[in-house]
N, C-alpha and C. Protein backbone atom coordinates (compact mmCIF):
# COMPACT_ATOMS: atom_id res chain seq x y z
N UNK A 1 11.06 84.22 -14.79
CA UNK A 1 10.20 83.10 -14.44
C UNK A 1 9.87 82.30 -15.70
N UNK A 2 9.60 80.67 -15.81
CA UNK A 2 10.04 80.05 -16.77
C UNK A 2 8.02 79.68 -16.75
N UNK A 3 7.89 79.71 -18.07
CA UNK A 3 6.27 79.54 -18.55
C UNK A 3 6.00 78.02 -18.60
N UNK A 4 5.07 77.81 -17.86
CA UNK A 4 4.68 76.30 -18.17
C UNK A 4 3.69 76.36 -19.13
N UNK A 5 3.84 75.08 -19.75
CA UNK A 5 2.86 75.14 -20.47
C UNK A 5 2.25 73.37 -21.28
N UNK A 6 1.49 73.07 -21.43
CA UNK A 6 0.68 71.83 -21.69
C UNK A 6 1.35 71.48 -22.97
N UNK A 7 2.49 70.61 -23.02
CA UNK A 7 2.99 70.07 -24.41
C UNK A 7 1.39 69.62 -25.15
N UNK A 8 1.56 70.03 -26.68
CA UNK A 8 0.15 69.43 -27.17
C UNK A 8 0.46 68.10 -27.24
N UNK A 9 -0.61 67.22 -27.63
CA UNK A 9 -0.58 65.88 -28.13
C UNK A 9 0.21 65.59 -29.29
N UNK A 10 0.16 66.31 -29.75
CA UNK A 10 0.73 66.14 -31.24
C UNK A 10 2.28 66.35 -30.66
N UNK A 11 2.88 67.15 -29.85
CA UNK A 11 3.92 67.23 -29.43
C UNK A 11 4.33 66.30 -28.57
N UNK A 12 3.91 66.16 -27.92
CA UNK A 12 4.11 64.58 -27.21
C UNK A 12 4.44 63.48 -28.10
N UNK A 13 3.38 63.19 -28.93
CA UNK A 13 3.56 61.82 -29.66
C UNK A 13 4.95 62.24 -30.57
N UNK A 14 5.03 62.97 -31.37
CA UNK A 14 6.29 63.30 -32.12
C UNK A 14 7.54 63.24 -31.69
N UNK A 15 7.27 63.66 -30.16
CA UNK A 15 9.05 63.70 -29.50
C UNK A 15 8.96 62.69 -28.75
N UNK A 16 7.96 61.79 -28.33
CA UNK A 16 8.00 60.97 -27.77
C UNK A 16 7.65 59.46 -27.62
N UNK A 17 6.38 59.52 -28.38
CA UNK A 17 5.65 58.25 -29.08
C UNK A 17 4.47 58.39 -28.04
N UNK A 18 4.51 59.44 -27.17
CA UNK A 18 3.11 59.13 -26.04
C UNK A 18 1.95 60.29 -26.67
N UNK A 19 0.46 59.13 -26.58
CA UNK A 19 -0.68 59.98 -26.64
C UNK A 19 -1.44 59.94 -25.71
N UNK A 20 -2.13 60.79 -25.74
CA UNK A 20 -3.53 61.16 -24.06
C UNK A 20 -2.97 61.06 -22.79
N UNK A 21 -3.86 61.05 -22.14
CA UNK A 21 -3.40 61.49 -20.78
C UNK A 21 -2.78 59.50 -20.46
N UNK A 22 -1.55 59.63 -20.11
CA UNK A 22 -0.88 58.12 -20.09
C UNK A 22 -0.27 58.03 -18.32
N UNK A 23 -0.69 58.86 -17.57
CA UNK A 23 0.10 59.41 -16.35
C UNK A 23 -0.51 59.45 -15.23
N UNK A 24 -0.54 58.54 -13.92
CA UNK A 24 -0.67 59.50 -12.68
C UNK A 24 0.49 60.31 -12.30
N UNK A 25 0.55 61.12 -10.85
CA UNK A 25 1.07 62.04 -10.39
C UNK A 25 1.70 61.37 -9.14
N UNK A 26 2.93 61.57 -8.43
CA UNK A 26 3.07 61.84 -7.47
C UNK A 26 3.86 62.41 -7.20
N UNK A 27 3.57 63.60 -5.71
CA UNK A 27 4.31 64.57 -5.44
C UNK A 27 5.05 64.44 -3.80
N UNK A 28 6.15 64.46 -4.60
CA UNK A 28 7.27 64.33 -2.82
C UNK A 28 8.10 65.82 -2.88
N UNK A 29 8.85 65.76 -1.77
CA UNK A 29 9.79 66.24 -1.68
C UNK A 29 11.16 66.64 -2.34
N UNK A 30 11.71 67.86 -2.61
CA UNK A 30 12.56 67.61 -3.30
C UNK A 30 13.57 67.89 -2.52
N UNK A 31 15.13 68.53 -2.63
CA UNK A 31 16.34 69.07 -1.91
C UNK A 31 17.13 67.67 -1.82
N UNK A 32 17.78 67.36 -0.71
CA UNK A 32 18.55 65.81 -0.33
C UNK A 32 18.27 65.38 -0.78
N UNK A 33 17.11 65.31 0.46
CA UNK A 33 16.22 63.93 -0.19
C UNK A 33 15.74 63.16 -1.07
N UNK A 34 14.94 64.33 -1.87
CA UNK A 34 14.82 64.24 -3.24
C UNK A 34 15.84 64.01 -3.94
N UNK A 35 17.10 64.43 -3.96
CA UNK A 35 17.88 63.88 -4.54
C UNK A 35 18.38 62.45 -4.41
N UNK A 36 18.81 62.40 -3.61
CA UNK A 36 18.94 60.79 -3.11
C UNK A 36 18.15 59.98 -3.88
N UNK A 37 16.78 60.00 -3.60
CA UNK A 37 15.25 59.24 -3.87
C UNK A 37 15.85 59.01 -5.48
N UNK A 38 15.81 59.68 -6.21
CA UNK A 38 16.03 60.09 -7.79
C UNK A 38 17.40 58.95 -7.78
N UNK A 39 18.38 59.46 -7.55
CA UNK A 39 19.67 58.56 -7.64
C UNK A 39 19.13 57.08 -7.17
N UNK A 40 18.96 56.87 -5.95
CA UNK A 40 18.70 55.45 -5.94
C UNK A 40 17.09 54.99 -6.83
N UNK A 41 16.33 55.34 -7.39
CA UNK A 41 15.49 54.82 -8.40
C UNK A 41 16.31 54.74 -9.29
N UNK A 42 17.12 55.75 -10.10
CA UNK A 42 17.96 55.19 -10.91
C UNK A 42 18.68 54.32 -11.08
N UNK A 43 19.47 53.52 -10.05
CA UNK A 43 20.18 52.41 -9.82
C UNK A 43 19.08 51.18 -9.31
N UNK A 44 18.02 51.43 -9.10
CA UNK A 44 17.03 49.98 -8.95
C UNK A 44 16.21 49.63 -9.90
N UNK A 45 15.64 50.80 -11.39
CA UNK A 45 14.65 50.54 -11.94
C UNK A 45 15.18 50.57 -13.08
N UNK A 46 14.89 49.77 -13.88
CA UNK A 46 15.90 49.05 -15.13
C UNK A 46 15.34 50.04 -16.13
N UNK A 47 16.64 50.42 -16.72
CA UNK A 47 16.73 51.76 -17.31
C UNK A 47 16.63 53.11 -16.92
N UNK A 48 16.96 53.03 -15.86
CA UNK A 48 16.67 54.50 -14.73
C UNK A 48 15.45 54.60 -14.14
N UNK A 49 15.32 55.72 -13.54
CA UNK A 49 13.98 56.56 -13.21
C UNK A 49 13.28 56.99 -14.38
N UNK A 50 11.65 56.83 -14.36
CA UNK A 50 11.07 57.47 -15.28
C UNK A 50 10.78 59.00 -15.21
N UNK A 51 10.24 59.88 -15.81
CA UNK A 51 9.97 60.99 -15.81
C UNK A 51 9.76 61.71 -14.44
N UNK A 52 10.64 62.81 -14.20
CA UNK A 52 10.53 63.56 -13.17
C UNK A 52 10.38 65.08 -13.59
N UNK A 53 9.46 66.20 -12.90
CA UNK A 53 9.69 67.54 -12.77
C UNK A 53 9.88 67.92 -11.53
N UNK A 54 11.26 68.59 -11.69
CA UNK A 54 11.68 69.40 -10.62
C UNK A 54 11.05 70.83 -10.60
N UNK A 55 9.99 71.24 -9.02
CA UNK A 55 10.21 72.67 -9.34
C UNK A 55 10.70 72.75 -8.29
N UNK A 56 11.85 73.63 -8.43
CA UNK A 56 13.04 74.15 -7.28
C UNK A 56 11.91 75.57 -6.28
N UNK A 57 11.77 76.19 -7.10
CA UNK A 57 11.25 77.25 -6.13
C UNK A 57 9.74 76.33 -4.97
N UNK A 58 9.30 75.72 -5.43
CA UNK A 58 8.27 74.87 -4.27
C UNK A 58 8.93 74.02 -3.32
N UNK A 59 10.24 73.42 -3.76
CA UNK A 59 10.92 72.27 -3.48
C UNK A 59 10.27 70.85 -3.90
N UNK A 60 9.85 70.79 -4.40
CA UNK A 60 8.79 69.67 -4.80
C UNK A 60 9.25 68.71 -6.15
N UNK A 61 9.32 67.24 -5.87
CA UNK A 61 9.47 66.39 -7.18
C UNK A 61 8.28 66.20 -7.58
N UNK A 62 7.64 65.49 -9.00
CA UNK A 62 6.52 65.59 -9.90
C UNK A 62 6.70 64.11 -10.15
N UNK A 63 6.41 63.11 -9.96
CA UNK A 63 7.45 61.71 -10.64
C UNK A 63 5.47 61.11 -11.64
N UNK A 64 5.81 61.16 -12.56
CA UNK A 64 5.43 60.36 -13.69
C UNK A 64 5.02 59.02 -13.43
N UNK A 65 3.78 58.27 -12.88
CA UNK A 65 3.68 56.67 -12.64
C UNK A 65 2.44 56.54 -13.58
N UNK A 66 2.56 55.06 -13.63
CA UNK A 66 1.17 54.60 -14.59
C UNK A 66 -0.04 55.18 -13.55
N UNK A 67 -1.27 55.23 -14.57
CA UNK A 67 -2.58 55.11 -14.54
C UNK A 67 -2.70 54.02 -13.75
N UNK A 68 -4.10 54.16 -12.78
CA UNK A 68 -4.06 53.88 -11.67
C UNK A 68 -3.44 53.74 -9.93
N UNK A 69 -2.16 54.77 -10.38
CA UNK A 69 -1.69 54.32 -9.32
C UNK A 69 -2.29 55.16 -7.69
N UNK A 70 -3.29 55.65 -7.90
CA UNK A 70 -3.85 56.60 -7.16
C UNK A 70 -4.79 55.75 -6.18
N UNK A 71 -5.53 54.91 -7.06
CA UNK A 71 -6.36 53.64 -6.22
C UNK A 71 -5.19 52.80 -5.05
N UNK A 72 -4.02 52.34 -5.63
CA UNK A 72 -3.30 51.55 -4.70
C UNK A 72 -2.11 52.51 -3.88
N UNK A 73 -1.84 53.88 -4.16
CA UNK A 73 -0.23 54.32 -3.27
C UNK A 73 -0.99 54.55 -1.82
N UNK A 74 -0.17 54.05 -1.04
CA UNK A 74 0.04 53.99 0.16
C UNK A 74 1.27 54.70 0.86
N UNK A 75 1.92 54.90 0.12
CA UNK A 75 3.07 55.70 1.25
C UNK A 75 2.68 57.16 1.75
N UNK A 76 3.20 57.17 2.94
CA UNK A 76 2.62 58.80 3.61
C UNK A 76 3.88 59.62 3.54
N UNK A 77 4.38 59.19 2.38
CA UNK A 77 5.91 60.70 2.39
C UNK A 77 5.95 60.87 0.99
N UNK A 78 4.48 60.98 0.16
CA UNK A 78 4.18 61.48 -1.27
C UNK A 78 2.44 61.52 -1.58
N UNK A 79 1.99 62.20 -2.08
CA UNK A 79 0.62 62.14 -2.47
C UNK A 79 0.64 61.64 -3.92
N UNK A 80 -0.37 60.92 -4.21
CA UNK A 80 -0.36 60.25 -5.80
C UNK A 80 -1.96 61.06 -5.73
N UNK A 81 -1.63 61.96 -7.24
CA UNK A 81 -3.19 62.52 -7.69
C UNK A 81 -3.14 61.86 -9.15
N UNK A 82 -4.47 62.27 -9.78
CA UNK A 82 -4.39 61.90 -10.84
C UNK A 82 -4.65 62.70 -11.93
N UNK A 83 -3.52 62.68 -13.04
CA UNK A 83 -3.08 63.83 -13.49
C UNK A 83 -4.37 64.01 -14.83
N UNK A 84 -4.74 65.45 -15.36
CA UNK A 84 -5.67 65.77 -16.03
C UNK A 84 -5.06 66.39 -17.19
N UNK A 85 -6.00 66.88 -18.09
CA UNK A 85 -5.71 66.97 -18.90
C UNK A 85 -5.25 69.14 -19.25
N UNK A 86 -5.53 68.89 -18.31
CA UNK A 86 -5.12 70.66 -17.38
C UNK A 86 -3.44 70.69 -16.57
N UNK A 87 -3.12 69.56 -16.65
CA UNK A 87 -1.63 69.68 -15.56
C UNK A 87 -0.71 70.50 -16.28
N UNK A 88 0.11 71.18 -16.14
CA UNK A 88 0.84 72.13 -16.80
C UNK A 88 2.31 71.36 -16.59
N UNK A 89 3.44 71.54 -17.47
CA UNK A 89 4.52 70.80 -17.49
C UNK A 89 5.29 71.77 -18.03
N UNK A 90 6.97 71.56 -17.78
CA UNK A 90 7.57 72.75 -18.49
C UNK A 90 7.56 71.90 -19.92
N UNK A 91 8.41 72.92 -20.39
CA UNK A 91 8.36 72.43 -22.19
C UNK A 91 9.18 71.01 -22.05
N UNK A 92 9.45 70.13 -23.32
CA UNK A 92 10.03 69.05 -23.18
C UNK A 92 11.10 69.27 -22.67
N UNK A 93 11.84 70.48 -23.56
CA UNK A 93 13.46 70.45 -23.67
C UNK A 93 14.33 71.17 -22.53
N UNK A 94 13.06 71.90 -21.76
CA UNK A 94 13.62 72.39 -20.11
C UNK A 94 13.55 71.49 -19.57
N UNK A 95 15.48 71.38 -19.28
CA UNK A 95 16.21 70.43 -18.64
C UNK A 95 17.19 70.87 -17.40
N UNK A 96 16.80 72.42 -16.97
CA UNK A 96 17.40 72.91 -16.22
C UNK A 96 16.79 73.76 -15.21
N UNK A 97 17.33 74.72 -14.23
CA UNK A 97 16.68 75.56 -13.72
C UNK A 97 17.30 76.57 -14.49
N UNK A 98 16.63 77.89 -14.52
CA UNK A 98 15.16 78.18 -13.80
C UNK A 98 13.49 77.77 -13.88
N UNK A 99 13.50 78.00 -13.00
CA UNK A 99 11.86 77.44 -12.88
C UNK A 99 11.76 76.00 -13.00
N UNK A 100 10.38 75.68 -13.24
CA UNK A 100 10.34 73.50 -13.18
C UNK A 100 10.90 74.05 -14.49
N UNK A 101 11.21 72.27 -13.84
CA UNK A 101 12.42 71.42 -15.52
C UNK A 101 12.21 70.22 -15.30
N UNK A 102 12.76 69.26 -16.39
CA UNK A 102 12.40 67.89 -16.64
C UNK A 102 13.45 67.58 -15.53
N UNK A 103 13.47 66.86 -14.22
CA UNK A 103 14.88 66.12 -13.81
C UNK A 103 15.20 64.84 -14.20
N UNK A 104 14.14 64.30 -14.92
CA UNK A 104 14.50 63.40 -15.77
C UNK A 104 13.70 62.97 -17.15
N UNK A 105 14.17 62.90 -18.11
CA UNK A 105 13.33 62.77 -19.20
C UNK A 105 12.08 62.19 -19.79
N UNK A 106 11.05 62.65 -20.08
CA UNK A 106 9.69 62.15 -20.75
C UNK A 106 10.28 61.31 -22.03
N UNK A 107 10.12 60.29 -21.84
CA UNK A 107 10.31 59.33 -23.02
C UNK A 107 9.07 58.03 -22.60
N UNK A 108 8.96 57.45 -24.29
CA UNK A 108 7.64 56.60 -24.59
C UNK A 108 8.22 55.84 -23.69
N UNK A 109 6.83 54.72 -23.06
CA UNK A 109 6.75 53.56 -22.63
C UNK A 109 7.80 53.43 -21.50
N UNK A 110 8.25 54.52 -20.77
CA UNK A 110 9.30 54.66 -19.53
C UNK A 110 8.69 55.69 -18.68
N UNK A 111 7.83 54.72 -16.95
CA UNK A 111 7.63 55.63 -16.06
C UNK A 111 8.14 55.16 -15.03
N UNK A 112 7.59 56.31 -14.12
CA UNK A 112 8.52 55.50 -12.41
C UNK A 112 7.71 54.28 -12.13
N UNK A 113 8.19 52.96 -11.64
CA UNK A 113 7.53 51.89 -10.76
C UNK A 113 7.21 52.64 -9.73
N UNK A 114 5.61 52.51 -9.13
CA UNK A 114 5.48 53.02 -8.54
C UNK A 114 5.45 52.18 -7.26
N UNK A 115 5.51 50.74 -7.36
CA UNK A 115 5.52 50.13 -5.87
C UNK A 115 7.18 50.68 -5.36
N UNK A 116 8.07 50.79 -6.48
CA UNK A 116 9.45 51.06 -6.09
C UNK A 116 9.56 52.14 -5.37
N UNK A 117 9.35 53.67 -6.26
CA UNK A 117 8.95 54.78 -6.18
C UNK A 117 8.63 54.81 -4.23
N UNK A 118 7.30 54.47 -3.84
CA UNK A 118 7.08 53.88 -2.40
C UNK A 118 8.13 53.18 -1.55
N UNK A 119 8.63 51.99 -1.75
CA UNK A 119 9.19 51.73 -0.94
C UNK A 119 10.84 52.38 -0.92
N UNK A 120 11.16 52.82 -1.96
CA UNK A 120 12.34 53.99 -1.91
C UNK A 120 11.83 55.44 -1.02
N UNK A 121 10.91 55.79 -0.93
CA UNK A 121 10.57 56.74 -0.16
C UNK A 121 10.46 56.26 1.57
N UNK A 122 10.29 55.20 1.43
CA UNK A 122 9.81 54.98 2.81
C UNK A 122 11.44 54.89 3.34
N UNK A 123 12.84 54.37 2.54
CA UNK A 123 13.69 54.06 2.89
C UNK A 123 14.23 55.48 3.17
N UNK A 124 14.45 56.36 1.71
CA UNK A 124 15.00 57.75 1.85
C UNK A 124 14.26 58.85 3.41
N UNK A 125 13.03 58.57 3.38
CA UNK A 125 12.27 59.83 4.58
C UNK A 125 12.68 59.03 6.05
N UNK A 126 13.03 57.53 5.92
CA UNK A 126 12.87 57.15 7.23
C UNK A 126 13.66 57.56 8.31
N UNK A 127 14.39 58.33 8.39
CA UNK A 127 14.92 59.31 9.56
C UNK A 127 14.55 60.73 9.03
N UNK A 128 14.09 61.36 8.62
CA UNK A 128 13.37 62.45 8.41
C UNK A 128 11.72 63.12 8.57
N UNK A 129 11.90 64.21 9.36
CA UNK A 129 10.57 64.21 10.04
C UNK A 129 9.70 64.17 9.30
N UNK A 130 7.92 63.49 9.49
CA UNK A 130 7.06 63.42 8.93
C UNK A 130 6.35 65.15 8.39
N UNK A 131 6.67 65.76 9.33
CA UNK A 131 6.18 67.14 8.63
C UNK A 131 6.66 67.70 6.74
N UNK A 132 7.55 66.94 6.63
CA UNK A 132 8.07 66.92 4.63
C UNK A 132 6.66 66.30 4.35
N UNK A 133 6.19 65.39 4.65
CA UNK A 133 5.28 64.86 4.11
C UNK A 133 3.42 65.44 4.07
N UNK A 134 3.75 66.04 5.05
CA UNK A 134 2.21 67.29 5.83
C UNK A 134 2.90 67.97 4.95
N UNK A 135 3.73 68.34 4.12
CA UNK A 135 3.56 70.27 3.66
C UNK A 135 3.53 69.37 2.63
N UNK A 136 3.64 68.49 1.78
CA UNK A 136 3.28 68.06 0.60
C UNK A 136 1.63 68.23 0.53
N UNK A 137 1.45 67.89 1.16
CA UNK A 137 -0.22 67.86 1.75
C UNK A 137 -0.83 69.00 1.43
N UNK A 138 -0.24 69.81 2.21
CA UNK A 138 -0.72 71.48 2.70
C UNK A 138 -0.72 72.43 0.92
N UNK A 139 0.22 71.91 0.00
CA UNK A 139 0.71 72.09 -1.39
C UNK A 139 0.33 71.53 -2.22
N UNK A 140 -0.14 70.97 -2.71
CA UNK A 140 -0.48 69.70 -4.06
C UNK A 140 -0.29 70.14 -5.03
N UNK A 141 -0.27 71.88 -5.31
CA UNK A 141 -0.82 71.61 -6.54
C UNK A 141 0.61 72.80 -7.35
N UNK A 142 1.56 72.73 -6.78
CA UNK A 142 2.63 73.58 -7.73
C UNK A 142 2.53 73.75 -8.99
N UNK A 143 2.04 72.57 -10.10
CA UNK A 143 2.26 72.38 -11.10
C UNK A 143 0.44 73.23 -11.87
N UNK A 144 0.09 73.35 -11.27
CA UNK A 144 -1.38 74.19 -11.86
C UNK A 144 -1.94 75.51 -10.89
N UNK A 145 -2.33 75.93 -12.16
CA UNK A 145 -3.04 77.83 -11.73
C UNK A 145 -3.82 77.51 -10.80
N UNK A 146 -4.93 76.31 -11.34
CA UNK A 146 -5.97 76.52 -10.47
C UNK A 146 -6.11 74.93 -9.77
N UNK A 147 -6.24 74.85 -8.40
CA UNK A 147 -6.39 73.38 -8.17
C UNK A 147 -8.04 73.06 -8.46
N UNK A 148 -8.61 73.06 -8.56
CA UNK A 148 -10.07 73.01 -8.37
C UNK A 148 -10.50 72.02 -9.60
């Protein structure tokens, strides 16, 4: 089993140029779908998709959006929380399975659009039953010990 753990600040900014908490959360689905979702953000959002964690054993994507996006997401086939200073992440350089891994890279000043992010979900889930979206629900919190 692969250890998560809170890159420090100092580690962040060094490998990346990012300081403090710079991040909301949102959590979809992963498998196909998730795959799909990932591939086509990559081909619509200039310079790819921003930061993703895959954890395979939950099935669950992690996608990286600016601050604030918790006040405005609206789509019902992802929850947007807002990420603390407690969220646990694998290390930078886990880029694979086992356990969460980056599925796409933490780099400065590159996150997911999140109006995109949305309306790519609404396109990818739209023949897929709404219950993917209830167990996102039922789950939130893969990425931490404690939700509270």
């Amino acid at each position: 089993m692969t250890t998560l753990h809170q890159p420090t600040a100092a580690q962040l900014q060094a490998e990346t140029g990012i300081t403090g908490i710079f991040a909301d959360l949102v959590l979809t689905m992963a498998g196909d779908a998730g795959a799909a979702l990932l591939r086509s953000i990559d081909r619509a959002q200039p310079q790819g998709c921003g930061p993703v964690v895959e954890y395979p054993d939950e099935g669950r994507l992690l996608w990286l959006v600016p601050r604030g996006t918790t006040q405005k997401w609206t789509s019902p086939y992802g929850v947007c929380l807002t990420a603390s200073a407690t969220t646990q992440l694998p290390a930078l350089a886990h880029t694979s399975p086992p356990g969460p891994f980056w599925a796409r890279p933490l780099r400065a000043n590159h996150l997911t659009d999140p109006d995109l992010l949305a309306h790519h979900l609404d396109l990818v889930w739209v023949f897929t039953p709404s219950q993917q979206a209830r167990s996102c629900e039922r789950h939130p919190y893969p990425f931490t010990s404690d939700p509270s």
